[in-house]
C-alpha atoms as a PDB file:
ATOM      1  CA  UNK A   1       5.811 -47.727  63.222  1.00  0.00           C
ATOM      2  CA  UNK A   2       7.797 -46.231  60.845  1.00  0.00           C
ATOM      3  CA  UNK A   3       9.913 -42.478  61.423  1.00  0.00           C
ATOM      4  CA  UNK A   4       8.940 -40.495  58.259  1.00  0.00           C
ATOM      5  CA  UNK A   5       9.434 -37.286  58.675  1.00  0.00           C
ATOM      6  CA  UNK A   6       6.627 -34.642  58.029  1.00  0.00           C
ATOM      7  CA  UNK A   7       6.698 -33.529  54.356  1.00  0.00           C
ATOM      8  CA  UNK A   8       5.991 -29.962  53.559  1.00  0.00           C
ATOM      9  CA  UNK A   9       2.820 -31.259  51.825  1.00  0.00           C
ATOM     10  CA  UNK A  10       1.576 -32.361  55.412  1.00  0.00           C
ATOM     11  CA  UNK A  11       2.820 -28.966  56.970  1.00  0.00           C
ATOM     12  CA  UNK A  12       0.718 -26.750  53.895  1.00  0.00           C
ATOM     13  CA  UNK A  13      -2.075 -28.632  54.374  1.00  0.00           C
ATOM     14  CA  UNK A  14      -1.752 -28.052  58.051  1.00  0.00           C
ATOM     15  CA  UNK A  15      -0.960 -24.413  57.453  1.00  0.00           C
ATOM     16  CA  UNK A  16      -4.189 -24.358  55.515  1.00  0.00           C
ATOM     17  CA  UNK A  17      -5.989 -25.841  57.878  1.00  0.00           C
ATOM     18  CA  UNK A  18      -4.968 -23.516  60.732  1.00  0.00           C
ATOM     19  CA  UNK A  19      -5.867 -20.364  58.638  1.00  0.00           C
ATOM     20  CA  UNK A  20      -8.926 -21.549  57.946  1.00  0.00           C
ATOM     21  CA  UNK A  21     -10.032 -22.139  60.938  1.00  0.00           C
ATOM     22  CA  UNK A  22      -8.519 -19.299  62.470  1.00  0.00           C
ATOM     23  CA  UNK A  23     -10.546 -16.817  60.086  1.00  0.00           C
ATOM     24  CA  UNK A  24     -13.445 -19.000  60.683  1.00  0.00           C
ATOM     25  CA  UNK A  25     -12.924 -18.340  64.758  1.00  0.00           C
ATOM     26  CA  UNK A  26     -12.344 -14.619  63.795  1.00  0.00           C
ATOM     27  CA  UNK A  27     -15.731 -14.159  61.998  1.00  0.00           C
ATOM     28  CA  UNK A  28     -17.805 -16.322  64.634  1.00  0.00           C
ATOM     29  CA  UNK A  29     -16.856 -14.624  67.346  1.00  0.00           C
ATOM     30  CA  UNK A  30     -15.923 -10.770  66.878  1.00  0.00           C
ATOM     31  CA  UNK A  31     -19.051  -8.869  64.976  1.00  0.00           C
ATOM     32  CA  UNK A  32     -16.565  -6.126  64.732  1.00  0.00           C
ATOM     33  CA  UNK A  33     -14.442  -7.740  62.311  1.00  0.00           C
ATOM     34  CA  UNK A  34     -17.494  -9.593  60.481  1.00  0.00           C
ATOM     35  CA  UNK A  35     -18.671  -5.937  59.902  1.00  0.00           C
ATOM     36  CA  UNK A  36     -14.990  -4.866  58.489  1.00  0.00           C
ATOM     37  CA  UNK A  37     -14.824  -8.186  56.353  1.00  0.00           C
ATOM     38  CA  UNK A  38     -17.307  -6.354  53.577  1.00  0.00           C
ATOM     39  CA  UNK A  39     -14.939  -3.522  53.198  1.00  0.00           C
ATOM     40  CA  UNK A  40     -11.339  -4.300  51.722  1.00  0.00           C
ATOM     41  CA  UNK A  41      -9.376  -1.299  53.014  1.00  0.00           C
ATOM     42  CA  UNK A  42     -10.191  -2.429  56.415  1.00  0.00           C
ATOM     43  CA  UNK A  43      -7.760  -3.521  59.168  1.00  0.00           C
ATOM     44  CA  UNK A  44      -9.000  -6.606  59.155  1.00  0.00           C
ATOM     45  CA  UNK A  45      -7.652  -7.532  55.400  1.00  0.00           C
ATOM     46  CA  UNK A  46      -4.397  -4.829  56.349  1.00  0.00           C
ATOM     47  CA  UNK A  47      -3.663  -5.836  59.590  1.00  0.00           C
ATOM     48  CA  UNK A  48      -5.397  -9.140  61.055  1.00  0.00           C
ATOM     49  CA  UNK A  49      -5.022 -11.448  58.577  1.00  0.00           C
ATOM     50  CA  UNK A  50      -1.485 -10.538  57.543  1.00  0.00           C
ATOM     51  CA  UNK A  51      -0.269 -11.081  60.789  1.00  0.00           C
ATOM     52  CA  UNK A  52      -2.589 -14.365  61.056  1.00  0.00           C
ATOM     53  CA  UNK A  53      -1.009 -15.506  58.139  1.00  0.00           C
ATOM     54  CA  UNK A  54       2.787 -14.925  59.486  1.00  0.00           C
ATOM     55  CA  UNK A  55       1.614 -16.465  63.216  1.00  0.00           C
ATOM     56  CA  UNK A  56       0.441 -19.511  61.861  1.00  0.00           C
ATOM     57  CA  UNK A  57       3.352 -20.151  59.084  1.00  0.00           C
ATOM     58  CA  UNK A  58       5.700 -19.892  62.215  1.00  0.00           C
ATOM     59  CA  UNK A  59       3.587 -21.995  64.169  1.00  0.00           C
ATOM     60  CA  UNK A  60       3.554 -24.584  61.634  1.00  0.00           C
ATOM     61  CA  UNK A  61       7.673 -23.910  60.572  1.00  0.00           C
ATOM     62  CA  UNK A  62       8.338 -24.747  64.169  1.00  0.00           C
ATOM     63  CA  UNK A  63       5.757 -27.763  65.078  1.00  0.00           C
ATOM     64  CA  UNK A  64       7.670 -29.266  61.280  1.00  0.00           C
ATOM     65  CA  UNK A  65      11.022 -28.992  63.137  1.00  0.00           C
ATOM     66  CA  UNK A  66      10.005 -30.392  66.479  1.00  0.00           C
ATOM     67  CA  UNK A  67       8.045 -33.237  64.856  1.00  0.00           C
ATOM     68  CA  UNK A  68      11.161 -34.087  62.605  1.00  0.00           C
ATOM     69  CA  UNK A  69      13.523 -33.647  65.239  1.00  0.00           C
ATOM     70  CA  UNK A  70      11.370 -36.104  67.574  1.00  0.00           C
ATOM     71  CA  UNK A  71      11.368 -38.624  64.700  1.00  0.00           C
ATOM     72  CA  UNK A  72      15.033 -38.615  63.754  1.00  0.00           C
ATOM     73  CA  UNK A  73      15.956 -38.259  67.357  1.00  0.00           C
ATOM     74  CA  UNK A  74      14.172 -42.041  67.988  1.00  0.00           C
ATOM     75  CA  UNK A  75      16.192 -44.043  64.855  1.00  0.00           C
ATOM     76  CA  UNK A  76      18.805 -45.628  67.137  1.00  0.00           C
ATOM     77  CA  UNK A  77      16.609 -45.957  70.399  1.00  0.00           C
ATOM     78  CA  UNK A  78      14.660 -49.473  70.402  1.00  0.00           C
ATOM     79  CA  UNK A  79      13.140 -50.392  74.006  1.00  0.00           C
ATOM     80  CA  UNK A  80      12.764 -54.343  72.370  1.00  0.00           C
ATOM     81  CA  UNK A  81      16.858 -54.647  72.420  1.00  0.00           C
ATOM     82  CA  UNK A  82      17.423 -53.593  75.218  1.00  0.00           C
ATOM     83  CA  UNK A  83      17.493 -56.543  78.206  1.00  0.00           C
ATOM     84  CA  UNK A  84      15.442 -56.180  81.283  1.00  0.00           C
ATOM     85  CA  UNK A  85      16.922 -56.653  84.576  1.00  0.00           C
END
């Protein structure tokens, strides 16, 4: 198994995913906001996705650094070397 890290391809495509769902989660299940979604000076466009858009870009920021930080972390650590007792 090789430790590449995650590429910010993988993490946009990710983020992309993650907002799509998440507005797809938003319309299925609140007929308030499918109701605001016609009108573009609602909150919906001014408030909820904005802040959508920010949650998920530091959700995806910070599962990049974990998952890189996992990989690089496991370089020098091979359980086959070592000798069992």
């Amino acid at each position: 198994m090789n430790n590449k890290p995650m590429s910010w391809t993988v993490a946009a495509l990710l983020f992309a995913m993650m907002m799509t769902f998440t507005f797809v989660l938003d319309m299925a299940f609140s007929p308030s906001l499918r109701h605001q979604a016609a009108s573009i000076h609602s909150d919906l466009w001014r408030i909820a996705i904005p802040s959508d858009l920010v949650a998920d870009a530091i959700l995806v920021l910070a599962m990049r650094f974990v998952f890189n930080r996992y990989r690089s972390g496991r370089k020098g650590a091979d359980l086959k070397t070592h000798p069992t007792s």
